[in-house]
C-alpha atoms as a PDB file:
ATOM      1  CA  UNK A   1      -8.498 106.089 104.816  1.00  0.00           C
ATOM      2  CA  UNK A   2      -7.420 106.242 101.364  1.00  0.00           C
ATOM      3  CA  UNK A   3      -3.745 106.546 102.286  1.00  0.00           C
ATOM      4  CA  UNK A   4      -3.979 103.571 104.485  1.00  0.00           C
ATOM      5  CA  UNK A   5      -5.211 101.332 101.330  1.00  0.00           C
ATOM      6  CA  UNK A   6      -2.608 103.201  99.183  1.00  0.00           C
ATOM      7  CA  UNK A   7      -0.170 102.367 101.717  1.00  0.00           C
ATOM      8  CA  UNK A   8      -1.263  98.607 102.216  1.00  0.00           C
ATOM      9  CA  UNK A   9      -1.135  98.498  98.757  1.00  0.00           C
ATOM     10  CA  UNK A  10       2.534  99.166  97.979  1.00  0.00           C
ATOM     11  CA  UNK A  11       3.565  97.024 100.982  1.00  0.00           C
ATOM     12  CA  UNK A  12       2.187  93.797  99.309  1.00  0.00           C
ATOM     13  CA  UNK A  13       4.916  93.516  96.362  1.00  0.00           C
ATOM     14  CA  UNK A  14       7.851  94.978  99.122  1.00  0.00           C
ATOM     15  CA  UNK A  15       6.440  91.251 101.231  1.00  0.00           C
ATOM     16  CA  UNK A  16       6.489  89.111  98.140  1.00  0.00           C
ATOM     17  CA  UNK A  17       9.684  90.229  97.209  1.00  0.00           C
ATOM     18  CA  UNK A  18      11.064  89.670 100.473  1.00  0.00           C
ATOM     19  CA  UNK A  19       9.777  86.292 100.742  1.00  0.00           C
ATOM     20  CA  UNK A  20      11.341  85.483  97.354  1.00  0.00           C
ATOM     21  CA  UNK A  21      14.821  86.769  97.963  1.00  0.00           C
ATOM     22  CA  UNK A  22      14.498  84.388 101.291  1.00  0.00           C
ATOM     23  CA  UNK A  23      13.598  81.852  99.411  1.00  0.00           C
ATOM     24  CA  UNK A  24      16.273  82.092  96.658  1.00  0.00           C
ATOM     25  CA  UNK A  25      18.865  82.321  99.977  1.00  0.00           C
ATOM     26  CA  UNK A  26      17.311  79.301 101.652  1.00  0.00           C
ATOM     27  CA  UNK A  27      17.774  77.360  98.353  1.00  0.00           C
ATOM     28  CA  UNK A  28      21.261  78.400  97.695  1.00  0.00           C
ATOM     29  CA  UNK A  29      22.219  76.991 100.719  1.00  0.00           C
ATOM     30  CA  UNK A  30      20.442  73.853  99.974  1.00  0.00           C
ATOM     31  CA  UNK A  31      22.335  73.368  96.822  1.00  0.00           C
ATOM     32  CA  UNK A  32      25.294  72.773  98.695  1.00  0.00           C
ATOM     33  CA  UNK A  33      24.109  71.130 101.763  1.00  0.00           C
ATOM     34  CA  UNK A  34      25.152  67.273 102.017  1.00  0.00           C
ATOM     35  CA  UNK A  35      22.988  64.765 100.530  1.00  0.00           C
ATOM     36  CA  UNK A  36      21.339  63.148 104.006  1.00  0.00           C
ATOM     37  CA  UNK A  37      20.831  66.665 104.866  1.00  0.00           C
ATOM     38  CA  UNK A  38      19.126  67.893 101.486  1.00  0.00           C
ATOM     39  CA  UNK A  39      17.542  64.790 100.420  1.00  0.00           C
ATOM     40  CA  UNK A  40      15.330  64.449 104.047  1.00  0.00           C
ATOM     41  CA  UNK A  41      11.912  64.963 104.106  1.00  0.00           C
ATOM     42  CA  UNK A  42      12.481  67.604 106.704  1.00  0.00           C
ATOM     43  CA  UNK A  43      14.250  69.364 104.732  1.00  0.00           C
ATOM     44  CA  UNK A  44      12.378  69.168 101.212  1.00  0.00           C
ATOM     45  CA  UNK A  45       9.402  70.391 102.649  1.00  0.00           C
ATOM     46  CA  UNK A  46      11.154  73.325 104.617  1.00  0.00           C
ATOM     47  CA  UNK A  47      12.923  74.538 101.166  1.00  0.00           C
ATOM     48  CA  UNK A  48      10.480  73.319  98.453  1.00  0.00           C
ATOM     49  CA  UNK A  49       7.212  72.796 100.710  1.00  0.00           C
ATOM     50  CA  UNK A  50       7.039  69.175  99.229  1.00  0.00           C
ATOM     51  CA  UNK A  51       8.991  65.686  98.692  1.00  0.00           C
ATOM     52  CA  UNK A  52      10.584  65.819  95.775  1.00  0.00           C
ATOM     53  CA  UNK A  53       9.534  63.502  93.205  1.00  0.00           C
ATOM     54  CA  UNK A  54      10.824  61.988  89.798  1.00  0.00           C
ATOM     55  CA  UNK A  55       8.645  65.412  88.200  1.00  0.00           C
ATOM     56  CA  UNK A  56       9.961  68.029  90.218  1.00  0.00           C
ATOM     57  CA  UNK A  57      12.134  70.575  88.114  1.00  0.00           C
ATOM     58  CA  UNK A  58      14.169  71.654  91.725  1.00  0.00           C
ATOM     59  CA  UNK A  59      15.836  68.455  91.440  1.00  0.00           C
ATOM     60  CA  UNK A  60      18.208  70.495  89.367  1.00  0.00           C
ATOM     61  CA  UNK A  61      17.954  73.222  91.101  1.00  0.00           C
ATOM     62  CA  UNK A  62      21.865  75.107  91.109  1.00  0.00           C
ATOM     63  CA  UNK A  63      23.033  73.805  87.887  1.00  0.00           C
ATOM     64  CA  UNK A  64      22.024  74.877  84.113  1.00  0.00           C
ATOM     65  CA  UNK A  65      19.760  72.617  83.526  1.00  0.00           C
ATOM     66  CA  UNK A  66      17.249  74.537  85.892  1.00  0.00           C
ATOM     67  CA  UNK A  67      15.973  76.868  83.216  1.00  0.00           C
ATOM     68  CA  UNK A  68      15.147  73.979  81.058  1.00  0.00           C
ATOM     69  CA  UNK A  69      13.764  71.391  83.473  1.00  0.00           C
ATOM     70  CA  UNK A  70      11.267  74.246  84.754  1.00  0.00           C
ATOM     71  CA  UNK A  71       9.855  74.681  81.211  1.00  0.00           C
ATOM     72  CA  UNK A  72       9.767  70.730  80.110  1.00  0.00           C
ATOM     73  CA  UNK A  73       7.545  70.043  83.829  1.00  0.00           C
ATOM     74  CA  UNK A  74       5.085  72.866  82.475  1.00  0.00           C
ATOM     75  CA  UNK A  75       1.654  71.807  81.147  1.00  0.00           C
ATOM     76  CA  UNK A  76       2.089  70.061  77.936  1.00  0.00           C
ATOM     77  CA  UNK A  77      -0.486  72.291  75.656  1.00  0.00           C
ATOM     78  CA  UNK A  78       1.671  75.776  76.969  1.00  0.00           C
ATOM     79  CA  UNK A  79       5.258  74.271  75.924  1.00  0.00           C
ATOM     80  CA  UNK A  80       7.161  76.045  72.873  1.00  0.00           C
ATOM     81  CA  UNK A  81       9.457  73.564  71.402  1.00  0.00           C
ATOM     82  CA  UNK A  82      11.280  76.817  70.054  1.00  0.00           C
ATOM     83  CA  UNK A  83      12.027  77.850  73.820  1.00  0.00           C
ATOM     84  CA  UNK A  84      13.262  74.472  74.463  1.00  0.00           C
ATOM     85  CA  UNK A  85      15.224  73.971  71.612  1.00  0.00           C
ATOM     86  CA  UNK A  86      16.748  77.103  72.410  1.00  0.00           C
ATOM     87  CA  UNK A  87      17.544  76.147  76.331  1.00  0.00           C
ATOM     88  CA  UNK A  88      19.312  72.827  75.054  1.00  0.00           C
ATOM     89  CA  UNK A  89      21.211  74.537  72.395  1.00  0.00           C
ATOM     90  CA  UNK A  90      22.625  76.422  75.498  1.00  0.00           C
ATOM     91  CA  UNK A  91      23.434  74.002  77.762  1.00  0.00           C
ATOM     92  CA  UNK A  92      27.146  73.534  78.363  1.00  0.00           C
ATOM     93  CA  UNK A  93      28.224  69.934  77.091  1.00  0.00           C
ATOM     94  CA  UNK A  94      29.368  68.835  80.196  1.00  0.00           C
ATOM     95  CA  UNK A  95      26.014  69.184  82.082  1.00  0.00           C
ATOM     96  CA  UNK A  96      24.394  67.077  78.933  1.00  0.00           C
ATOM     97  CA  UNK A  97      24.609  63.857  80.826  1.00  0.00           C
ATOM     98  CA  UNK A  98      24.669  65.237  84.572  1.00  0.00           C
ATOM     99  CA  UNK A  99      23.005  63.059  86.983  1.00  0.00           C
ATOM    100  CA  UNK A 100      21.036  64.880  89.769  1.00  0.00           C
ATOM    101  CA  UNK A 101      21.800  63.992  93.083  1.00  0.00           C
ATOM    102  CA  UNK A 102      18.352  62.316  94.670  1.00  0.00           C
ATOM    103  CA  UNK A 103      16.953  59.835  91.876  1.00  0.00           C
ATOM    104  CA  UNK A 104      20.579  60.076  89.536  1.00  0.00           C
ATOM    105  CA  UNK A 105      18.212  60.807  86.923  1.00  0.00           C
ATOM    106  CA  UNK A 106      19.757  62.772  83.810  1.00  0.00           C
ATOM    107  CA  UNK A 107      17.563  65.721  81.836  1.00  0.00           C
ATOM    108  CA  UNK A 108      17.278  63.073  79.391  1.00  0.00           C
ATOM    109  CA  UNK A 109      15.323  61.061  81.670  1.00  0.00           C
ATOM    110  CA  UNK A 110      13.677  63.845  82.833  1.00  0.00           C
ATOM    111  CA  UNK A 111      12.105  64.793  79.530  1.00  0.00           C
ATOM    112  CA  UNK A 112      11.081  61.097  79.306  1.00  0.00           C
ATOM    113  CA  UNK A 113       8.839  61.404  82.977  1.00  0.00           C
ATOM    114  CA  UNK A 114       7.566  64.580  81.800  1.00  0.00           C
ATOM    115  CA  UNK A 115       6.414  63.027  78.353  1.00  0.00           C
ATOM    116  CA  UNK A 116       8.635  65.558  76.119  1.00  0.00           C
ATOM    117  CA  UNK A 117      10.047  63.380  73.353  1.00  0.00           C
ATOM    118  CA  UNK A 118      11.044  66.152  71.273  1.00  0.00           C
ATOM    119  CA  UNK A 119      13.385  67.339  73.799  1.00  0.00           C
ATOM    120  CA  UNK A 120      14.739  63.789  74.183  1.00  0.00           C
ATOM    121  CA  UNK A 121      15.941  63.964  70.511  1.00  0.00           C
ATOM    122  CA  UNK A 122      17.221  67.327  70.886  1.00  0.00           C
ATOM    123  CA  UNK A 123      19.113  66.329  73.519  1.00  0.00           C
ATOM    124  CA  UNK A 124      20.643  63.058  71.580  1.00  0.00           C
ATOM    125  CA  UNK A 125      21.912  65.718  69.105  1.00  0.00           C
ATOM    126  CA  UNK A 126      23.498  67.314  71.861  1.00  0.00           C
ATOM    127  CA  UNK A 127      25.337  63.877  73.094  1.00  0.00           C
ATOM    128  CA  UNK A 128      22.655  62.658  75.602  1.00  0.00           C
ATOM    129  CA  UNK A 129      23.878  58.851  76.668  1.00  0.00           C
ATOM    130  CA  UNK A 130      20.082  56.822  76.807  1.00  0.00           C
ATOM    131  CA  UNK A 131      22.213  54.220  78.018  1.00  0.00           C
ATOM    132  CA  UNK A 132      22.537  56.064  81.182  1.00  0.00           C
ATOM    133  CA  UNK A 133      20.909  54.459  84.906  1.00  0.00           C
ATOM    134  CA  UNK A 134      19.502  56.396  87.689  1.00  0.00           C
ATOM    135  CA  UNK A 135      20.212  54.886  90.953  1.00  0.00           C
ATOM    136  CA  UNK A 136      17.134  52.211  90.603  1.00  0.00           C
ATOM    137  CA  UNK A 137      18.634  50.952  87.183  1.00  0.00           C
ATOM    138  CA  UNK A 138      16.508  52.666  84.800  1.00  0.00           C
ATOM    139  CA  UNK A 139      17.478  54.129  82.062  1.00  0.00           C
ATOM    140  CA  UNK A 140      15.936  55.553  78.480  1.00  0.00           C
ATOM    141  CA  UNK A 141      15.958  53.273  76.443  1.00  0.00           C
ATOM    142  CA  UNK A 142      14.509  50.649  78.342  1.00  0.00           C
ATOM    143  CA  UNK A 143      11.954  52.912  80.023  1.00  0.00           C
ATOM    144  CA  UNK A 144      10.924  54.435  76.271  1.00  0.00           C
ATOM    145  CA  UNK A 145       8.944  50.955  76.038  1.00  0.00           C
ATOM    146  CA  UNK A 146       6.968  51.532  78.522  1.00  0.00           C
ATOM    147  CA  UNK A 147       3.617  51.511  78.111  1.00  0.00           C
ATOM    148  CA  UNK A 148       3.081  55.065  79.807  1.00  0.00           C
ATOM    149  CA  UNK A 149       5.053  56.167  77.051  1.00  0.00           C
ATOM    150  CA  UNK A 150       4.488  53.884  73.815  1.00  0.00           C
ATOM    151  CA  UNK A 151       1.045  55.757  73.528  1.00  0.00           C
ATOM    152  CA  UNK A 152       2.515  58.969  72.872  1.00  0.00           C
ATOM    153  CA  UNK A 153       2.518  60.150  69.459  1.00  0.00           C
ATOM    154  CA  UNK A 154       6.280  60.993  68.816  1.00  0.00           C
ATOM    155  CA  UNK A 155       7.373  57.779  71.167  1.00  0.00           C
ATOM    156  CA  UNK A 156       8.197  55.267  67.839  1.00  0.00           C
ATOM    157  CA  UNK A 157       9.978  58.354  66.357  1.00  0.00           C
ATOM    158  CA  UNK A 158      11.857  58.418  69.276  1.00  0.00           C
ATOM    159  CA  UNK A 159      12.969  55.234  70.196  1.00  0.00           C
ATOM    160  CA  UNK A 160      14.422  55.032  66.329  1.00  0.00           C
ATOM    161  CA  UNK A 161      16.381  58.036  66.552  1.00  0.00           C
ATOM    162  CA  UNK A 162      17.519  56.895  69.942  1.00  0.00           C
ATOM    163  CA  UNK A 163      18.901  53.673  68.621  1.00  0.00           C
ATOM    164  CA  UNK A 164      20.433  55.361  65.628  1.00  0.00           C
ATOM    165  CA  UNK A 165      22.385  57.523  68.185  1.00  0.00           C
ATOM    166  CA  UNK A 166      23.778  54.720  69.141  1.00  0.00           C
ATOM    167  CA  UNK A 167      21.641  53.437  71.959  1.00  0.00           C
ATOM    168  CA  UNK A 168      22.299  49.765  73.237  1.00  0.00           C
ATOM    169  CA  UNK A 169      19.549  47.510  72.466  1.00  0.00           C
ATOM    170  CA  UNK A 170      20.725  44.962  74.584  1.00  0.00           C
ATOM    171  CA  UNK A 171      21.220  47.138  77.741  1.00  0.00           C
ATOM    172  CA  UNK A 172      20.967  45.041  80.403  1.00  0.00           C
ATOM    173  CA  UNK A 173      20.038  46.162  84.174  1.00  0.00           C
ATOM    174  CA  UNK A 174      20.074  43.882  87.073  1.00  0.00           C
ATOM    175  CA  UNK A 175      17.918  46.771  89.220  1.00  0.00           C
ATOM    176  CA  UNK A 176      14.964  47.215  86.685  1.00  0.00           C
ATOM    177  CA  UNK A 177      11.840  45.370  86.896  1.00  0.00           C
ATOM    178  CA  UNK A 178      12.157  44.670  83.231  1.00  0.00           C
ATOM    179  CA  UNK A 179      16.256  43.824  82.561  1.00  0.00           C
ATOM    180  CA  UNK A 180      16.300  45.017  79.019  1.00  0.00           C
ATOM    181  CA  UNK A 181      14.727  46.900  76.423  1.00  0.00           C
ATOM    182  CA  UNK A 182      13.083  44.102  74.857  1.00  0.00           C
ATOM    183  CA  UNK A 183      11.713  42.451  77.906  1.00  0.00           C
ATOM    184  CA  UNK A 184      10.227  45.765  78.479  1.00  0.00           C
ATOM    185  CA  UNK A 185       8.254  45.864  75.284  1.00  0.00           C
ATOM    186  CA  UNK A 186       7.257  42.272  75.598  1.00  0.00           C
ATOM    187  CA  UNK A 187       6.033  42.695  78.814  1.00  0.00           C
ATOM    188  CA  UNK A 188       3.539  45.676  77.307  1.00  0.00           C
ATOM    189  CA  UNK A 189       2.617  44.106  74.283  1.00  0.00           C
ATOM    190  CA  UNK A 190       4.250  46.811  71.877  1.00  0.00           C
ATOM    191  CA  UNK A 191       4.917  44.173  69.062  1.00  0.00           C
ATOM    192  CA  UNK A 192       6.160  47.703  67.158  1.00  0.00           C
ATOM    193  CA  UNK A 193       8.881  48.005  69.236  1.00  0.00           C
ATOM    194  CA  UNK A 194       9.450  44.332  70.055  1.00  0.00           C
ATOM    195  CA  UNK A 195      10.032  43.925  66.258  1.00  0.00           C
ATOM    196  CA  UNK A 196      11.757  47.446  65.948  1.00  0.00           C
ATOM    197  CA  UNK A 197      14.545  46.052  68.349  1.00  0.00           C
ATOM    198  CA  UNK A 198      14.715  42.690  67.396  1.00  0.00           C
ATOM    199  CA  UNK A 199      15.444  44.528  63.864  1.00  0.00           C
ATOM    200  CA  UNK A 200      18.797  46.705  65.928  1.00  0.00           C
ATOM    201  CA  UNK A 201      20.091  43.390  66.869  1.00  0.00           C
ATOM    202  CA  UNK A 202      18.200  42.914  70.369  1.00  0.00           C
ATOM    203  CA  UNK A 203      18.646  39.628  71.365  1.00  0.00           C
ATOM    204  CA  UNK A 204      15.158  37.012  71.502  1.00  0.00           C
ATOM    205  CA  UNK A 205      16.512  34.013  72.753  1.00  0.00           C
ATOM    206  CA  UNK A 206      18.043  36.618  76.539  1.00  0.00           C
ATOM    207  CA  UNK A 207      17.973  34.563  79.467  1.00  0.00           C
ATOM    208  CA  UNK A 208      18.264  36.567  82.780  1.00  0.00           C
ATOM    209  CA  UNK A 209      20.138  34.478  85.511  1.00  0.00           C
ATOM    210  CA  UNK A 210      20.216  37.457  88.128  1.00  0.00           C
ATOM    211  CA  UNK A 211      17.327  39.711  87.847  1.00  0.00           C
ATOM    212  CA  UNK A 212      14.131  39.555  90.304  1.00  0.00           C
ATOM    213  CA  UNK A 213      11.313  39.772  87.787  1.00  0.00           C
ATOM    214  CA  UNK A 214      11.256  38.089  83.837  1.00  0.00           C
ATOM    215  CA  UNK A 215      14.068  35.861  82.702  1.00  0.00           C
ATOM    216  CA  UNK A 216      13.289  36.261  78.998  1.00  0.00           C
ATOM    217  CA  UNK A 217      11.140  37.967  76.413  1.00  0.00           C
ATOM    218  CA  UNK A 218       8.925  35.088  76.173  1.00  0.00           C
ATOM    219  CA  UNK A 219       8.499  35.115  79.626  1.00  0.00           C
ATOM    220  CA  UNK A 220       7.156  38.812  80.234  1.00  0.00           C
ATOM    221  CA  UNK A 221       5.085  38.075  77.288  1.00  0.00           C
ATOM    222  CA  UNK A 222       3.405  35.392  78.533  1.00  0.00           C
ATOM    223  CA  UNK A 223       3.010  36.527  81.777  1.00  0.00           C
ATOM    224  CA  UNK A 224       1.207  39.334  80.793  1.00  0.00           C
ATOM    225  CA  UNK A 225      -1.204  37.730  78.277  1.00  0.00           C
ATOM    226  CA  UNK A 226       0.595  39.346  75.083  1.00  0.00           C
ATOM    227  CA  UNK A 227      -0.463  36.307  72.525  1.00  0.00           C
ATOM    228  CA  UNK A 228       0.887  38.436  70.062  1.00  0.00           C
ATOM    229  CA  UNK A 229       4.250  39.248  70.951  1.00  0.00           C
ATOM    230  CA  UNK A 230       4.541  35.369  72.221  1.00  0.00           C
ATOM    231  CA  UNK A 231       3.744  34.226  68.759  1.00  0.00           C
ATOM    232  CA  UNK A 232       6.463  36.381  67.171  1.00  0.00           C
ATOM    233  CA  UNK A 233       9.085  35.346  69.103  1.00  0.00           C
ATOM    234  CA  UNK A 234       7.909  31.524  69.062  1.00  0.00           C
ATOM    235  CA  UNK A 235       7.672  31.557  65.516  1.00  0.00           C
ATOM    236  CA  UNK A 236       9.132  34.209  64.066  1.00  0.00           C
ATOM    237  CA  UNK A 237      12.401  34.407  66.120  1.00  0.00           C
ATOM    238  CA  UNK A 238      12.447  30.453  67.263  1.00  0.00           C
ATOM    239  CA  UNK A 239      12.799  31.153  70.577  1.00  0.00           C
ATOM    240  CA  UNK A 240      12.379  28.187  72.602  1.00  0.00           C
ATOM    241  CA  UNK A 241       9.598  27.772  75.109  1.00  0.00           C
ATOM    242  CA  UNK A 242      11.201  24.783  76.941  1.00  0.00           C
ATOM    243  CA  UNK A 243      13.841  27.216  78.253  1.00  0.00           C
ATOM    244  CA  UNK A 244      10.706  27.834  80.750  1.00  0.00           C
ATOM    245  CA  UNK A 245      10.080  25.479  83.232  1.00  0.00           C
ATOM    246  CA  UNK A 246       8.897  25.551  86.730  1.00  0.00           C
ATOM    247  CA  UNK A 247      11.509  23.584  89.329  1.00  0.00           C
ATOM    248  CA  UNK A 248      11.360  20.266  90.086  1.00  0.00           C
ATOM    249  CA  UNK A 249      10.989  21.639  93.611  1.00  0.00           C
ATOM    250  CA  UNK A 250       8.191  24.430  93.070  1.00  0.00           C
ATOM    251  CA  UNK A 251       4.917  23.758  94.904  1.00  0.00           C
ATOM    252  CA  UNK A 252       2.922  24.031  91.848  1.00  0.00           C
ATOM    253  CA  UNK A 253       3.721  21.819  88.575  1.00  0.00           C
ATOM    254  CA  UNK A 254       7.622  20.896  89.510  1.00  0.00           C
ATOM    255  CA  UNK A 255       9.215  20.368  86.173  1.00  0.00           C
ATOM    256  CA  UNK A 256       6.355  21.264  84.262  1.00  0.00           C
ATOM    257  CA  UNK A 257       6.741  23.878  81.037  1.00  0.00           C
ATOM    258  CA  UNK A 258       5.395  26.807  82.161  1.00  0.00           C
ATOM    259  CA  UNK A 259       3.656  27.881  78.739  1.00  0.00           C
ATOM    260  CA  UNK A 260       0.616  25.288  79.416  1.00  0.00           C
ATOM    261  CA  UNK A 261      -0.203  26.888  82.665  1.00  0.00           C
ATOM    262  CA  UNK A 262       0.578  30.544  81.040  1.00  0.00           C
ATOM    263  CA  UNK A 263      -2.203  29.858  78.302  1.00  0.00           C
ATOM    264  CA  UNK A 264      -4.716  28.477  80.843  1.00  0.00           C
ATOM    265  CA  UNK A 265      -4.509  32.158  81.817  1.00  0.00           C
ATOM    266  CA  UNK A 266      -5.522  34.080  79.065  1.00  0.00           C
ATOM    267  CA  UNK A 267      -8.656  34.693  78.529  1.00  0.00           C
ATOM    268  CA  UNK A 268      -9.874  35.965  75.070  1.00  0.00           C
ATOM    269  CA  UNK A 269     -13.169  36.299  73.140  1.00  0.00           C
ATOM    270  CA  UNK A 270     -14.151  33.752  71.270  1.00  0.00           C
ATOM    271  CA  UNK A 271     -12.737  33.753  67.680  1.00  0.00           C
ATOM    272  CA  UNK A 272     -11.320  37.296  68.244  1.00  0.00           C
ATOM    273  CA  UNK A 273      -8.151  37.771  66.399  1.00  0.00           C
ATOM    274  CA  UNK A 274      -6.327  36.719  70.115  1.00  0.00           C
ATOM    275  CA  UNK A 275      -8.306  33.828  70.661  1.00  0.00           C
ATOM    276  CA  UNK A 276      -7.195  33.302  67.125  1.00  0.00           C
ATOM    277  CA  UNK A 277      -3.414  33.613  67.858  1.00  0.00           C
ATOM    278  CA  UNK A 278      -3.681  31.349  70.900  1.00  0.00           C
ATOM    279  CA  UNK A 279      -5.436  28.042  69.025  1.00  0.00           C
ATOM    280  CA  UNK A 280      -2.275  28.582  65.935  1.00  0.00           C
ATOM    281  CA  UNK A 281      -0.144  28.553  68.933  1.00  0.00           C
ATOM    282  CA  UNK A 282      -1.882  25.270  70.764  1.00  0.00           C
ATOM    283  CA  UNK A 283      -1.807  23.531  67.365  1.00  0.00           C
ATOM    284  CA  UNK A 284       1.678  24.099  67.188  1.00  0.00           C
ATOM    285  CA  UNK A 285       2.543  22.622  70.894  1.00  0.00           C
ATOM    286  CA  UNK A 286       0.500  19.802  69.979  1.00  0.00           C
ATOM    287  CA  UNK A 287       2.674  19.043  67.571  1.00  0.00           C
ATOM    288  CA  UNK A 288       5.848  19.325  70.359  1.00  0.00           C
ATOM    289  CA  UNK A 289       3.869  17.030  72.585  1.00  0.00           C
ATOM    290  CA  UNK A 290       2.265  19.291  74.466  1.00  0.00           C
ATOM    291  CA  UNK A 291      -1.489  18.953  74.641  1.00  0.00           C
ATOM    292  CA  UNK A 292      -2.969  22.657  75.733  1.00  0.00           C
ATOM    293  CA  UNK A 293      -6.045  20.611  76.258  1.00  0.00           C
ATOM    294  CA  UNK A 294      -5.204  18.303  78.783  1.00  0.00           C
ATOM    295  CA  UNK A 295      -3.702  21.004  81.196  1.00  0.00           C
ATOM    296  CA  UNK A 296      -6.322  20.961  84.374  1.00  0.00           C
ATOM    297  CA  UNK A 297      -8.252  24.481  84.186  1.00  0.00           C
ATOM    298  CA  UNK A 298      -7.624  25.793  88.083  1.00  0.00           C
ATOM    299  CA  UNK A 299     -10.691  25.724  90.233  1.00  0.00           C
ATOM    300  CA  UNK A 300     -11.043  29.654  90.422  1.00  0.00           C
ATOM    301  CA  UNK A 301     -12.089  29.788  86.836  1.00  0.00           C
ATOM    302  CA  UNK A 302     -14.453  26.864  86.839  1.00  0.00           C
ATOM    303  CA  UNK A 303     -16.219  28.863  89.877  1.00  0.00           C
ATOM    304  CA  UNK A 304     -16.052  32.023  88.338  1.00  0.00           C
ATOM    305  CA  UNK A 305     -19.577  32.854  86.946  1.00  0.00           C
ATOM    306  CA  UNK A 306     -18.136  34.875  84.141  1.00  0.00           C
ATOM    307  CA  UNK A 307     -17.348  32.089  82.158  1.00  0.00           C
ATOM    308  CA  UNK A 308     -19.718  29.653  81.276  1.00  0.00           C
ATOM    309  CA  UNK A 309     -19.007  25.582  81.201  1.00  0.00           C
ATOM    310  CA  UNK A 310     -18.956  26.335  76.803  1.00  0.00           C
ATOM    311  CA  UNK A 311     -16.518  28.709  76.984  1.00  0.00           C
ATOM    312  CA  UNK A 312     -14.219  27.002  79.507  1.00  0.00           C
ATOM    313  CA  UNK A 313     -14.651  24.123  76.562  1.00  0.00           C
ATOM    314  CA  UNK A 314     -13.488  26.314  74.087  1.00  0.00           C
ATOM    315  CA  UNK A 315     -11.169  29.023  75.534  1.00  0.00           C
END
């Protein structure tokens, strides 16, 4: 009975290692297979056993970037910035700014979805391009303002050292949600970075003809209630808000400046520091002619039982 166990026993790591040296053969062949091949669900899940997402270190899977995309998708509290520094310092020059097949993300941008901003700098040093777009138009320096990223503690560090590298503040892509850096960090509210760029020469006073989502700065600021940011580039920059207007053929307010209706929507506690920033800023379009006070408060606030008849008086 013994021997049988025994026996059992030294068959297990003869199976695993058969599976694995199947594996490594089905993924070699992978590797070169053609992209509509590769890339199909099918397929993924056959070699991988999953869909291969913007995290998923096999994504590089064949080149020599493996090695170091493996270790930068491990959990954050085991990674050795030593062992990393070490795989970059290896890397071949030419693979620096290689764009993987699926997403066309670089392992520049792959360090940014897997939060590693040391290895982002390391890799600038090494010649990494953050001006660089994956197939959807992203690229690093825009995406660096994100808020998913601002939050991190090396992120500022980052995105200084980027643009000293030589990164393009004024990047412009017609794919991204947000077309340029600084739209991006309006959008959030990162008034560090907003002014940070601004600083590198991004350019306020942008006006995007062509993309799908924010025309300017101002407008991604507003849109997404950052009084803060607005009020910067209002008065610090001089960016003009009568660049924003709805059409004379829009359903709702045709010709109409669109920073009335934009305030109407935000929403801020009495005499907090916000609420603060939006009355200097409704002073100052009084003075412009426009009168924040006369702009009709929409029916599905005065309904909503959250804010009181007062408030609506005051907000």
């Amino acid at each position: 009975m013994k021997r049988k166990h025994i026996g059992l026993l030294l068959l297990i790591p003869i199976i695993i290692i058969a599976f694995l040296y199947t594996s490594k053969i089905q993924k070699d062949k992978w590797v070169k297979e053609a992209s509509e091949i590769k890339y199909s669900k099918e397929r993924e899940n056959e070699v991988w056993g999953e869909i291969l997402r913007g995290k998923n270190p096999a994504l590089f899977y064949g080149t020599p970037l493996y090695d170091l995309a493996e270790t930068l998708s491990g959990a954050i509290w085991f990674r050795n910035n030593e062992e990393i520094a070490k795989l970059i310092d290896a890397l071949p020059k030419e693979y620096i700014n290689f764009q993987e097949g699926k997403f066309g993300m670089t392992i520049g941008q792959f360090a940014l979805e897997t939060n590693n901003m040391f290895a982002i700098r390391k890799l600038l040093d090494k010649g990494l391009n953050p001006n660089l777009m994956d197939k959807s138009g992203n690229a690093i320096i825009i995406d660096i303002n994100n808020s998913v990223y601002t939050n991190l503690p090396e992120s500022l560090q980052t995105l200084k050292y980027m643009i000293k590298k030589g990164a393009n503040v004024n990047l412009y892509s017609e794919k991204a949600q947000s077309g340029t850096p600084l739209i991006e960090a309006s959008k959030r509210g990162k008034l560090v970075n907003v002014k940070l760029l601004v600083e590198a020469g991004a350019n306020p006073h942008f006006i995007d003809e062509l993309g799908y989502a924010f025309k300017t700065p101002l407008s991604a600021a507003l849109s997404y209630k950052q009084i803060e940011v607005v009020n910067y580039l209002i008065f610090d920059q001089k960016v003009d808000f009568r660049t924003l207007k709805f059409p004379s053929t829009s359903k709702f307010h045709p010709g109409d400046y669109e920073i009335l209706y934009n305030l109407r929507e935000m929403f801020f506690e009495l005499n907090s520091k916000k609420y603060q920033e939006k009355m200097r800023l409704v002073a100052y379009l009084k003075t412009q002619g426009l009168d924040y006070w006369k702009t009709p408060i929409e029916e599905r606030f005065r309904n909503n039982p959250n804010y009181t008849p007062e408030y609506l008086s005051k907000y």
